[in-house]
ModelCIF file with pLDDT and N, C-alpha, C, O atoms, coordinates in Angstrom:
data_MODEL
#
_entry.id   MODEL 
#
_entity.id                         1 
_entity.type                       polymer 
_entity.pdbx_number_of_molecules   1 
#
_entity_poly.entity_id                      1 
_entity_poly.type                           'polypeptide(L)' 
_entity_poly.nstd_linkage                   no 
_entity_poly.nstd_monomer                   no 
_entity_poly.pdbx_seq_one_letter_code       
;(UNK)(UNK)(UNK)(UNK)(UNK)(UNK)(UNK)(UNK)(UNK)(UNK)(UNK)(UNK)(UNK)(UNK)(UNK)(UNK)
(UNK)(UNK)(UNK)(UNK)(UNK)(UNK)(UNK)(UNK)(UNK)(UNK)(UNK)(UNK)(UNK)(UNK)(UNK)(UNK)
(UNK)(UNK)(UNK)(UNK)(UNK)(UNK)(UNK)(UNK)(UNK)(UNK)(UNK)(UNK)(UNK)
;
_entity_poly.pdbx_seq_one_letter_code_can   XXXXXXXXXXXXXXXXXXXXXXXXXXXXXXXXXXXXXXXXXXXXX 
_entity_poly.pdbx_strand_id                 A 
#
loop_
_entity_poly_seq.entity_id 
_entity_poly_seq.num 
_entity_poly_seq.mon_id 
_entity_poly_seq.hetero 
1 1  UNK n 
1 2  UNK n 
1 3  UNK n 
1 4  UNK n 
1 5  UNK n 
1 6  UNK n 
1 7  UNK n 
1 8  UNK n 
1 9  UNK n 
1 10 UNK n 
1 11 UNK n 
1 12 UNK n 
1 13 UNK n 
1 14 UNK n 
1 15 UNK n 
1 16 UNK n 
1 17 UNK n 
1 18 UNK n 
1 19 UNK n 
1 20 UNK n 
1 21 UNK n 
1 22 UNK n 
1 23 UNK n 
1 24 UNK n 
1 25 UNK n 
1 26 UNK n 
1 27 UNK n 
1 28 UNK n 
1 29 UNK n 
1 30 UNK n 
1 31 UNK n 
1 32 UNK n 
1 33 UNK n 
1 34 UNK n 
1 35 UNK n 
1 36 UNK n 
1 37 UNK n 
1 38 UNK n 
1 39 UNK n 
1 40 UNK n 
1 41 UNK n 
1 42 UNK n 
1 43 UNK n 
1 44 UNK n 
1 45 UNK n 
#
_struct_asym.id          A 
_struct_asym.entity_id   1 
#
loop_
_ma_qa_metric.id 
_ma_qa_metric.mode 
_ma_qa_metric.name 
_ma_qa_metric.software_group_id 
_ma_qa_metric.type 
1 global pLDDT . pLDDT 
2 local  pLDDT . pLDDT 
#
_ma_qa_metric_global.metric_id      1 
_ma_qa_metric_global.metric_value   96.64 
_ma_qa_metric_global.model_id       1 
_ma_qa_metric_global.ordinal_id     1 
#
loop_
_ma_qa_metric_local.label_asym_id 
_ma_qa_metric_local.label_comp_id 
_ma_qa_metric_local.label_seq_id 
_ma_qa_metric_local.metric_id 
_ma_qa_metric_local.metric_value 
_ma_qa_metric_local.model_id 
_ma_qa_metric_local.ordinal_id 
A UNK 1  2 97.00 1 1  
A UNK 2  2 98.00 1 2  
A UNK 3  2 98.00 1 3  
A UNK 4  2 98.00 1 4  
A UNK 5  2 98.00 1 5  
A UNK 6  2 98.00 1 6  
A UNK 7  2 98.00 1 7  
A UNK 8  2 98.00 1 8  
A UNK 9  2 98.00 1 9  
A UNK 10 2 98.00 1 10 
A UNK 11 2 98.00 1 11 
A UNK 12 2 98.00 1 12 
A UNK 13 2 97.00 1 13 
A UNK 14 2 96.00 1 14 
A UNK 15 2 95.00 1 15 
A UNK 16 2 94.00 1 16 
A UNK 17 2 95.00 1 17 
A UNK 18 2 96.00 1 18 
A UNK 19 2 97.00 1 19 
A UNK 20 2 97.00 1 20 
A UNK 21 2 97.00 1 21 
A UNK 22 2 98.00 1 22 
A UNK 23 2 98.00 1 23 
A UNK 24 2 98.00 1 24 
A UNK 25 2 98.00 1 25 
A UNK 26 2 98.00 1 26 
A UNK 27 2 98.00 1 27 
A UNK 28 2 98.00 1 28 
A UNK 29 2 98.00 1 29 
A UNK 30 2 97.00 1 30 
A UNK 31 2 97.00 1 31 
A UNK 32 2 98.00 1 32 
A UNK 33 2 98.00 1 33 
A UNK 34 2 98.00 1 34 
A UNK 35 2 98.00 1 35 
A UNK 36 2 98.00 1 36 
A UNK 37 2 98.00 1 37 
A UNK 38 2 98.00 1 38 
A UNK 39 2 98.00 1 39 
A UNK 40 2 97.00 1 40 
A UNK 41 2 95.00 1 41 
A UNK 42 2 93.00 1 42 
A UNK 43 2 90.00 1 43 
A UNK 44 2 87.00 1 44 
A UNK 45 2 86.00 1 45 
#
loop_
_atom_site.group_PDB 
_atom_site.id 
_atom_site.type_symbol 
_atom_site.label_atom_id 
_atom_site.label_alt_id 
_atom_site.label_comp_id 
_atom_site.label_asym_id 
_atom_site.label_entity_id 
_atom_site.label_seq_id 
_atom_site.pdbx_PDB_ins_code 
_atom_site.Cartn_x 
_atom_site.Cartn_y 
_atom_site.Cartn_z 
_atom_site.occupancy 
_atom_site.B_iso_or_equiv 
_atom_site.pdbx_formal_charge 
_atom_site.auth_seq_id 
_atom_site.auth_comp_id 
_atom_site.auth_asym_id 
_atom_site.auth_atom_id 
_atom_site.pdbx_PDB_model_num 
ATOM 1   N N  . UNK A 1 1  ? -33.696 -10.892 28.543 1.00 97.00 ? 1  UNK A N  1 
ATOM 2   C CA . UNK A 1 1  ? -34.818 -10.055 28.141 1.00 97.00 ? 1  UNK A CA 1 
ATOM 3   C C  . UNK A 1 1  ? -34.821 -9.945  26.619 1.00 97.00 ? 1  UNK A C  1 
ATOM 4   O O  . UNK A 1 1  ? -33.788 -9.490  26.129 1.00 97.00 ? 1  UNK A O  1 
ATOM 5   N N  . UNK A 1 2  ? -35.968 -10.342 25.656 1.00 98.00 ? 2  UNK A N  1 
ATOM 6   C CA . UNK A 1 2  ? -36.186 -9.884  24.299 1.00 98.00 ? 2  UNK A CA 1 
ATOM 7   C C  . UNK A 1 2  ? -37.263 -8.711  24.328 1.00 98.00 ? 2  UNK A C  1 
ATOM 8   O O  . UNK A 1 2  ? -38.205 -8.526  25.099 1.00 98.00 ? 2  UNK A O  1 
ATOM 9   N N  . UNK A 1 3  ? -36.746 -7.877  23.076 1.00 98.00 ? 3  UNK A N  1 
ATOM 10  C CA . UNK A 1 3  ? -38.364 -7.412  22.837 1.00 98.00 ? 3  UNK A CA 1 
ATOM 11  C C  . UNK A 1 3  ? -39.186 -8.423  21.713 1.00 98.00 ? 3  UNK A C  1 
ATOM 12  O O  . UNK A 1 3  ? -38.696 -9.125  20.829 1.00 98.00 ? 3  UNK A O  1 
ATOM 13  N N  . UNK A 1 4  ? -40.272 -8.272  21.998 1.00 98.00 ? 4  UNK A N  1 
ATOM 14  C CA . UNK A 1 4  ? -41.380 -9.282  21.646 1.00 98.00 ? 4  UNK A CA 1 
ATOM 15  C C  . UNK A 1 4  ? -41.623 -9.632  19.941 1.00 98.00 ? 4  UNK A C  1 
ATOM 16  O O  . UNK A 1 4  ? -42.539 -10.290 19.447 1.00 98.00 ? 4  UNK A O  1 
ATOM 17  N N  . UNK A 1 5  ? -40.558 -9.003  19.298 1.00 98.00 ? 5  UNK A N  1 
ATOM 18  C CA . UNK A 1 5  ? -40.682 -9.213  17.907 1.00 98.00 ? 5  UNK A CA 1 
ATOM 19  C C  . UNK A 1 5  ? -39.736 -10.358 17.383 1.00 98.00 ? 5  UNK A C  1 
ATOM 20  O O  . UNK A 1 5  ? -39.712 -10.902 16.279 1.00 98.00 ? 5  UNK A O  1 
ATOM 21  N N  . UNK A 1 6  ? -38.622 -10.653 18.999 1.00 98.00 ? 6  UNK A N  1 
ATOM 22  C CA . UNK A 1 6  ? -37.632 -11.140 18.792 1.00 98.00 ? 6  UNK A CA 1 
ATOM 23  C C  . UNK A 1 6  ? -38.010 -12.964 19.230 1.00 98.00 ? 6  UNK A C  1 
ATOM 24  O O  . UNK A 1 6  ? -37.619 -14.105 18.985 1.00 98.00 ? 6  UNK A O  1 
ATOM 25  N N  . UNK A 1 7  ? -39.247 -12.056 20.192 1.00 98.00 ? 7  UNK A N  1 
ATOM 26  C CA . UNK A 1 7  ? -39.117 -13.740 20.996 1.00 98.00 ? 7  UNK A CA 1 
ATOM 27  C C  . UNK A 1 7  ? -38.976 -14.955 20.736 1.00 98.00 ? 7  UNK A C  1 
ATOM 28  O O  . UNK A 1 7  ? -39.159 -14.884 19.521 1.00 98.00 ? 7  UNK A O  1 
ATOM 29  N N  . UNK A 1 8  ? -38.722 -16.433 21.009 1.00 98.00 ? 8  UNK A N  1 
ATOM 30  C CA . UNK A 1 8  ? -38.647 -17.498 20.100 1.00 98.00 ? 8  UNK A CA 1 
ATOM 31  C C  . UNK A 1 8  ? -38.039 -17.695 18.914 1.00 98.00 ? 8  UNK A C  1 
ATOM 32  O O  . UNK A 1 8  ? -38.229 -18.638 18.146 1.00 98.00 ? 8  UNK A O  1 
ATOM 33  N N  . UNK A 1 9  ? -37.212 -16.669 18.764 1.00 98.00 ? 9  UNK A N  1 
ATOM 34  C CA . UNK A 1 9  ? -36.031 -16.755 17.215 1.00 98.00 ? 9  UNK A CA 1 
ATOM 35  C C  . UNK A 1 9  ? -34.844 -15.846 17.905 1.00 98.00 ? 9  UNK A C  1 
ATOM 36  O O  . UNK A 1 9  ? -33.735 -16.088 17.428 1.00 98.00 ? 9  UNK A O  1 
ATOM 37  N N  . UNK A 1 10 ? -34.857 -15.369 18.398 1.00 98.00 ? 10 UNK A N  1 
ATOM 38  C CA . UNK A 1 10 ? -33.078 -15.041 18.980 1.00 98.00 ? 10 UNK A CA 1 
ATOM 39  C C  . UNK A 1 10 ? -32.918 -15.412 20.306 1.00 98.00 ? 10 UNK A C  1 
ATOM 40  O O  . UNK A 1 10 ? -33.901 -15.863 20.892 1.00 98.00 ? 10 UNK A O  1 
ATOM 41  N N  . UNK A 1 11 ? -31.725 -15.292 20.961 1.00 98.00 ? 11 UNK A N  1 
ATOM 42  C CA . UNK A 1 11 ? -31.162 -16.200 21.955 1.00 98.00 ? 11 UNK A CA 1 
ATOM 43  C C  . UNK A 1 11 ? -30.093 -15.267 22.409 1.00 98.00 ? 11 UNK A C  1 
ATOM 44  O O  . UNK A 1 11 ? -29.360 -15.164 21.426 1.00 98.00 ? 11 UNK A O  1 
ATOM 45  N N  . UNK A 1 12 ? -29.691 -14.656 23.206 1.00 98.00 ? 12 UNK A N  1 
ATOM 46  C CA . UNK A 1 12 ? -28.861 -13.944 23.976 1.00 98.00 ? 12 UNK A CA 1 
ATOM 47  C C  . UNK A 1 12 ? -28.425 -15.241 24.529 1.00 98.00 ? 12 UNK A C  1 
ATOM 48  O O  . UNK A 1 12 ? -29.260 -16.098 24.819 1.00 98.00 ? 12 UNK A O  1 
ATOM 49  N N  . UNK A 1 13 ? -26.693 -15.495 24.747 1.00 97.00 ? 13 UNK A N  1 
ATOM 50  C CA . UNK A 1 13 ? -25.773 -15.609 25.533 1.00 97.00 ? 13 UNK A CA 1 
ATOM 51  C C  . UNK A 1 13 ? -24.255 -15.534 26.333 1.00 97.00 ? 13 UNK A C  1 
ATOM 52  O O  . UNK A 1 13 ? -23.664 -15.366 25.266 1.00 97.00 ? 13 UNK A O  1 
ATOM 53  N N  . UNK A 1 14 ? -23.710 -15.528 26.825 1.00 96.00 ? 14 UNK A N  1 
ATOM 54  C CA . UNK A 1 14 ? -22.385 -15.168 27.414 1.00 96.00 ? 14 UNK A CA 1 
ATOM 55  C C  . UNK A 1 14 ? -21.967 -16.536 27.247 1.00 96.00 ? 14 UNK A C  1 
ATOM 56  O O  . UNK A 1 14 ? -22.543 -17.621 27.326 1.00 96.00 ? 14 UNK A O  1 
ATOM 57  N N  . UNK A 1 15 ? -20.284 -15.997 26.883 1.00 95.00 ? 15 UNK A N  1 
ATOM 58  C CA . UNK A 1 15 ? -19.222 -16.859 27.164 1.00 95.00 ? 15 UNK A CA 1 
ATOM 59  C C  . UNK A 1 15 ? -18.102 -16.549 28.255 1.00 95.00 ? 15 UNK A C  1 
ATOM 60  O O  . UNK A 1 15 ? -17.150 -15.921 27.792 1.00 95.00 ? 15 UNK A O  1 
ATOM 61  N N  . UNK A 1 16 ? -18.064 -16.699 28.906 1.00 94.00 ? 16 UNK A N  1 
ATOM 62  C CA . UNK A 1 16 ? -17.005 -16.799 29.770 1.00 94.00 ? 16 UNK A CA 1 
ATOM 63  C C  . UNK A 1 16 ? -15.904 -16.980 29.367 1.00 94.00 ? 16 UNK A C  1 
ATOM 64  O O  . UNK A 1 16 ? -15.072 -16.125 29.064 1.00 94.00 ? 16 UNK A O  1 
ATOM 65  N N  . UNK A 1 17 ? -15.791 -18.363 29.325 1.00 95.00 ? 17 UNK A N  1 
ATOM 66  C CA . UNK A 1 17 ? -14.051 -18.583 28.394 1.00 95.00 ? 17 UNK A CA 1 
ATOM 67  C C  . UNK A 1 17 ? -13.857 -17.601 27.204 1.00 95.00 ? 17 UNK A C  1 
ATOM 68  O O  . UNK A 1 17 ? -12.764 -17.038 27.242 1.00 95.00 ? 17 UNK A O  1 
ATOM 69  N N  . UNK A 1 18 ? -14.453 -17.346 26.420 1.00 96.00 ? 18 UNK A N  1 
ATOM 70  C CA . UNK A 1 18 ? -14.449 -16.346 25.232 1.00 96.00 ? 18 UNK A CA 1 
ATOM 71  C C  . UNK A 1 18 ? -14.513 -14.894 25.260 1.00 96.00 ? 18 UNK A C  1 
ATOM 72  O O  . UNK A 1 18 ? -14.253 -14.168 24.301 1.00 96.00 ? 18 UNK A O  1 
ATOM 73  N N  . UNK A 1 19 ? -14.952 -14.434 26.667 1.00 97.00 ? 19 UNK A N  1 
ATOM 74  C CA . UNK A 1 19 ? -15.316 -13.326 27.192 1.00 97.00 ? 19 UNK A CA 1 
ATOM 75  C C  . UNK A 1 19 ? -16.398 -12.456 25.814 1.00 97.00 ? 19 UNK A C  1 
ATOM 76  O O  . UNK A 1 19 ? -15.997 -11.368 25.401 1.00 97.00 ? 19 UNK A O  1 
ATOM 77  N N  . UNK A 1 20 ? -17.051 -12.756 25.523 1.00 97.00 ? 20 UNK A N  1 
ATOM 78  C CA . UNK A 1 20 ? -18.283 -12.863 24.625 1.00 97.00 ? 20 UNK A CA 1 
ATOM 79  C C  . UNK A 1 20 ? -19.579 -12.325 24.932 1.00 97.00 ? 20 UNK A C  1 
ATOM 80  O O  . UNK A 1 20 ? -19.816 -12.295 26.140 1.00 97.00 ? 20 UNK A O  1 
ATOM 81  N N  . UNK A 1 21 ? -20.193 -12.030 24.419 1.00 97.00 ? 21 UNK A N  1 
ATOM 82  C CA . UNK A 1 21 ? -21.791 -12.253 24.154 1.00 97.00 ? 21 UNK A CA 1 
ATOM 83  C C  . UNK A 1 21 ? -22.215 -12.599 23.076 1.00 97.00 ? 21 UNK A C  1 
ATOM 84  O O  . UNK A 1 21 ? -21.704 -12.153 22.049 1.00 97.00 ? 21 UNK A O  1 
ATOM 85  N N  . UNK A 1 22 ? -23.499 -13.687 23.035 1.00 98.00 ? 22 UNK A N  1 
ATOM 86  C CA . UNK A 1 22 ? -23.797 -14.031 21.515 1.00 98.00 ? 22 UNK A CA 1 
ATOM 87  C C  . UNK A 1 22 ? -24.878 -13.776 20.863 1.00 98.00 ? 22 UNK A C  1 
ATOM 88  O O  . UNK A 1 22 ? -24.890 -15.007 20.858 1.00 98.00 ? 22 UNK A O  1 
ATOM 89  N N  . UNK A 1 23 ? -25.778 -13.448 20.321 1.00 98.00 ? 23 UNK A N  1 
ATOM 90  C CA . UNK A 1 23 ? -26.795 -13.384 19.848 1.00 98.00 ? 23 UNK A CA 1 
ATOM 91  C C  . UNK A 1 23 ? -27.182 -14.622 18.358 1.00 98.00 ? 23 UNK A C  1 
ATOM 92  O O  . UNK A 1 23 ? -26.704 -14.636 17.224 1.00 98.00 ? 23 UNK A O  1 
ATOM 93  N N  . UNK A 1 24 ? -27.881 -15.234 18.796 1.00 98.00 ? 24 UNK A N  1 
ATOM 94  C CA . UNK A 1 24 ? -27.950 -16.352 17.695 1.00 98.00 ? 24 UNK A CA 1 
ATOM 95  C C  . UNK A 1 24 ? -29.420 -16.131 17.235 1.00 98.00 ? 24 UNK A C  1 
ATOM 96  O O  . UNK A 1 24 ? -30.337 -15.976 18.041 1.00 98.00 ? 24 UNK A O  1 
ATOM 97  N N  . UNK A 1 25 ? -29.562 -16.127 16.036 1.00 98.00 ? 25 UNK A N  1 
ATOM 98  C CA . UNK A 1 25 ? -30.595 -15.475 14.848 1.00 98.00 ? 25 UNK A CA 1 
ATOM 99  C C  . UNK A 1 25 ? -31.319 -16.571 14.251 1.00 98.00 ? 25 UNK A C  1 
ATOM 100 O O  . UNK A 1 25 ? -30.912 -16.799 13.112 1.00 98.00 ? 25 UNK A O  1 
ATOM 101 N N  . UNK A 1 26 ? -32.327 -17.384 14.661 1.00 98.00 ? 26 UNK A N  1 
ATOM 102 C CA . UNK A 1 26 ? -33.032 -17.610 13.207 1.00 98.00 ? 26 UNK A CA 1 
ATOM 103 C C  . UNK A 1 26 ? -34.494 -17.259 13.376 1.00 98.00 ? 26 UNK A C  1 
ATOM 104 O O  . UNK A 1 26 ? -35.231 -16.695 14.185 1.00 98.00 ? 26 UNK A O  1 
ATOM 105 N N  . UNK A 1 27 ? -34.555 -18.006 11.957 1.00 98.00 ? 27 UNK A N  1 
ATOM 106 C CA . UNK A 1 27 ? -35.883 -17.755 10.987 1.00 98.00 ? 27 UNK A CA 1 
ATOM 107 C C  . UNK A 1 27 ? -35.945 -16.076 11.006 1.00 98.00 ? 27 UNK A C  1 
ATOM 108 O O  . UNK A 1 27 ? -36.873 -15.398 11.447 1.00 98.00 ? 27 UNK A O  1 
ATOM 109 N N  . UNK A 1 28 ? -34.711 -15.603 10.410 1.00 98.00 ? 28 UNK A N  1 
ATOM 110 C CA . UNK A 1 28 ? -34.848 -14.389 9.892  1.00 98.00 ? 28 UNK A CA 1 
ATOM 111 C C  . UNK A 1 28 ? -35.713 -13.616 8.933  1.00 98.00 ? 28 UNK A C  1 
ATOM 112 O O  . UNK A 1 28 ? -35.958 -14.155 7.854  1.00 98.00 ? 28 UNK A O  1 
ATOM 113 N N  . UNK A 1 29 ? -36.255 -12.310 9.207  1.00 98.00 ? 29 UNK A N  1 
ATOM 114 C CA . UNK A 1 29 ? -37.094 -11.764 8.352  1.00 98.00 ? 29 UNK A CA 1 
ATOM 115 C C  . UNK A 1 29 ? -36.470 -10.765 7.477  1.00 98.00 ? 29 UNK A C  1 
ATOM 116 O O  . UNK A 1 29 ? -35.244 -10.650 7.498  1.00 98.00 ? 29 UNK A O  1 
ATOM 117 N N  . UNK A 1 30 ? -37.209 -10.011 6.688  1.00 97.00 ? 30 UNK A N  1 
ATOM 118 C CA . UNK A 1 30 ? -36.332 -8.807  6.108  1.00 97.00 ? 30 UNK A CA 1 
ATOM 119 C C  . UNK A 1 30 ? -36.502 -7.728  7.171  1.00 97.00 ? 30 UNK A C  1 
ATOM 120 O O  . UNK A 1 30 ? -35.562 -6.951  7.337  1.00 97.00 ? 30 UNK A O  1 
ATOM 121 N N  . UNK A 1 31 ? -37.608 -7.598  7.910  1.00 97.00 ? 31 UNK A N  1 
ATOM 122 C CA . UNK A 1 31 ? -37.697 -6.498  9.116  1.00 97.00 ? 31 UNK A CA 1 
ATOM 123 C C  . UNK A 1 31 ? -36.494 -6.675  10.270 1.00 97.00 ? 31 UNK A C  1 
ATOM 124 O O  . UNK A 1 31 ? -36.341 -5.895  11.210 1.00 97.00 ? 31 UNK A O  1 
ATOM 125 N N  . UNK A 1 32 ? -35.600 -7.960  9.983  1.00 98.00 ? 32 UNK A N  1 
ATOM 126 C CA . UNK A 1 32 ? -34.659 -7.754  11.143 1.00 98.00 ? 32 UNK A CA 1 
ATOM 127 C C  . UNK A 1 32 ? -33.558 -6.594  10.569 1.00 98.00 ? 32 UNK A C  1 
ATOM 128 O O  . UNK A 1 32 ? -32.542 -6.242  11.169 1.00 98.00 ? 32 UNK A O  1 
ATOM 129 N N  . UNK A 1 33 ? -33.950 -6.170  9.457  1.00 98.00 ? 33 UNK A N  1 
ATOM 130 C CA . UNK A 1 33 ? -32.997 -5.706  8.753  1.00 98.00 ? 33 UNK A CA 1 
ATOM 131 C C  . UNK A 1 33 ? -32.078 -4.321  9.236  1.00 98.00 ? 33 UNK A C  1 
ATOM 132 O O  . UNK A 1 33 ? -32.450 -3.154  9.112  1.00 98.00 ? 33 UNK A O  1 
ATOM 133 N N  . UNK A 1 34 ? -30.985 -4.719  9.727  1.00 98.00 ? 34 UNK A N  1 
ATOM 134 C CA . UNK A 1 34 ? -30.319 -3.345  10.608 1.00 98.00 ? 34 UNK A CA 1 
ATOM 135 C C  . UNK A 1 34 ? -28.663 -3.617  10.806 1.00 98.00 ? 34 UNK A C  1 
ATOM 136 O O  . UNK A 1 34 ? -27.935 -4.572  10.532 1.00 98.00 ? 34 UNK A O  1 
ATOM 137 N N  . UNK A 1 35 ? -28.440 -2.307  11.415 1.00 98.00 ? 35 UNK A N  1 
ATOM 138 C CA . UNK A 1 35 ? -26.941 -2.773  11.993 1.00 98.00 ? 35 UNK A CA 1 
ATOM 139 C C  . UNK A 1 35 ? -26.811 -2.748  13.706 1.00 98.00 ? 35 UNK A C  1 
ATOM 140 O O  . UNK A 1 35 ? -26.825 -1.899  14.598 1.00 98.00 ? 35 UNK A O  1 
ATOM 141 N N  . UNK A 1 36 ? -26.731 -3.620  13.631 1.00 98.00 ? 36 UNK A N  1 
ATOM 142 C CA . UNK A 1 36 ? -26.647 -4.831  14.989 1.00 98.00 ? 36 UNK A CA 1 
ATOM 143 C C  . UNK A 1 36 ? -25.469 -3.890  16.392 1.00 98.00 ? 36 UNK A C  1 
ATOM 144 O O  . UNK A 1 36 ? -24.239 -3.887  16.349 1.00 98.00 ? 36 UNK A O  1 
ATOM 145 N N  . UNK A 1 37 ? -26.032 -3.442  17.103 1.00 98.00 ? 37 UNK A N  1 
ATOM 146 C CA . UNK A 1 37 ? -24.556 -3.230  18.396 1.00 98.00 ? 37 UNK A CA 1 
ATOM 147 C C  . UNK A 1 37 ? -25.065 -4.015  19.299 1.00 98.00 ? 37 UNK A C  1 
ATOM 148 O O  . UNK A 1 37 ? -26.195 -4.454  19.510 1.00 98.00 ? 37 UNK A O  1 
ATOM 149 N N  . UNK A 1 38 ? -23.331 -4.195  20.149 1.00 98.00 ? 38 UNK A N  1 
ATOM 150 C CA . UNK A 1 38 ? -23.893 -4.714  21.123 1.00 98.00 ? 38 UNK A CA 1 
ATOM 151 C C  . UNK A 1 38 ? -23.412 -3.531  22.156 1.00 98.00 ? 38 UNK A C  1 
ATOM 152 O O  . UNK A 1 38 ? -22.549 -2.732  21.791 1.00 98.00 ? 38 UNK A O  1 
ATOM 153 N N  . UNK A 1 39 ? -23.847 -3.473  23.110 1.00 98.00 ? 39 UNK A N  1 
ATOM 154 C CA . UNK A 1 39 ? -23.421 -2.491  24.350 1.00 98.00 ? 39 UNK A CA 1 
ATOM 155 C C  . UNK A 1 39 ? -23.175 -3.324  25.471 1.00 98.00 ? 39 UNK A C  1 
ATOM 156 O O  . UNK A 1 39 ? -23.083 -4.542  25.315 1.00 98.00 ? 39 UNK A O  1 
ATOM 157 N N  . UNK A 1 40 ? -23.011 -2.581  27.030 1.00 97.00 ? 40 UNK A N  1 
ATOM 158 C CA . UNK A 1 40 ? -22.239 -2.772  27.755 1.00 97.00 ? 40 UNK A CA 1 
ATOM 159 C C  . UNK A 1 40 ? -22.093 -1.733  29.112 1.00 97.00 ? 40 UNK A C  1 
ATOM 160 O O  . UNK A 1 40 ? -21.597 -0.607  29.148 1.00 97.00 ? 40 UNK A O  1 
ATOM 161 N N  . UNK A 1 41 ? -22.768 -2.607  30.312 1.00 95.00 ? 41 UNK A N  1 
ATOM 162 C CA . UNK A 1 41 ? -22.537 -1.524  31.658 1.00 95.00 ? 41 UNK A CA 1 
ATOM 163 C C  . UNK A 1 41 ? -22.692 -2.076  32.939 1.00 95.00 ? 41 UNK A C  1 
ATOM 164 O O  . UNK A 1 41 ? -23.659 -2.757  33.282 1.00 95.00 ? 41 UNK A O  1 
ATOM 165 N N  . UNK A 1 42 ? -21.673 -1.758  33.687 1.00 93.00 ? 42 UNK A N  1 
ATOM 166 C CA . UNK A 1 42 ? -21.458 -2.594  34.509 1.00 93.00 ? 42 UNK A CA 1 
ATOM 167 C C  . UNK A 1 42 ? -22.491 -2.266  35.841 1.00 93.00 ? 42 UNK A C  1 
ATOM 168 O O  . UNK A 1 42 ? -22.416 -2.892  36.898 1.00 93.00 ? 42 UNK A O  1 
ATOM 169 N N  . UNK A 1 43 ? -23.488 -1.139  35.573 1.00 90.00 ? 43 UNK A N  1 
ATOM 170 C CA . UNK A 1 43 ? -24.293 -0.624  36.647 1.00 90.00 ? 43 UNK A CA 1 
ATOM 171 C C  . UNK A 1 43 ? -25.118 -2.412  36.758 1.00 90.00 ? 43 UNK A C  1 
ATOM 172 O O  . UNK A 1 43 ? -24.965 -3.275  35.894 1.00 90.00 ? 43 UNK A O  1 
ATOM 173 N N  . UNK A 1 44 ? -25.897 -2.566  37.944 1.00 87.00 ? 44 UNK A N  1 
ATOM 174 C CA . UNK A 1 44 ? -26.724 -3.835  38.571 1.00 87.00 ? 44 UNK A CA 1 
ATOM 175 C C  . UNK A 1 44 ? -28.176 -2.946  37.713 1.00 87.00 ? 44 UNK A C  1 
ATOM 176 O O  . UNK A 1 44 ? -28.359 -1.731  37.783 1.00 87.00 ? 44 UNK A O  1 
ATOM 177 N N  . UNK A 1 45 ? -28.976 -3.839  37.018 1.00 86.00 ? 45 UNK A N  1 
ATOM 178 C CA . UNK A 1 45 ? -30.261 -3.413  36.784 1.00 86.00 ? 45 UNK A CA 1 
ATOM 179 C C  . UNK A 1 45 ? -31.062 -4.100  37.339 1.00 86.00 ? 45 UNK A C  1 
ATOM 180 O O  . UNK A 1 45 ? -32.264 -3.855  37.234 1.00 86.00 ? 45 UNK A O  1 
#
């Protein structure tokens, strides 16, 4: 799921072996401009 400002320039994925999540960024703007979390819950959505 993105929100729609994101679409077509970021990329959510999991690593397994790495036990990870990734978020990969381009064609960055200055409006991405923030500090980044990631979160985490094991509820089923």
């Amino acid at each position: 799921y993105y929100t729609d400002s994101v679409k077509g320039r970021f990329t959510i994925s999991t690593d397994n072996a790495k036990n990870t999540v990734n978020l990969q960024m381009n064609s960055l703007k200055p409006e991405d401009t923030a500090v980044y979390f990631c979160a985490a819950d094991p509820a089923i959505a």
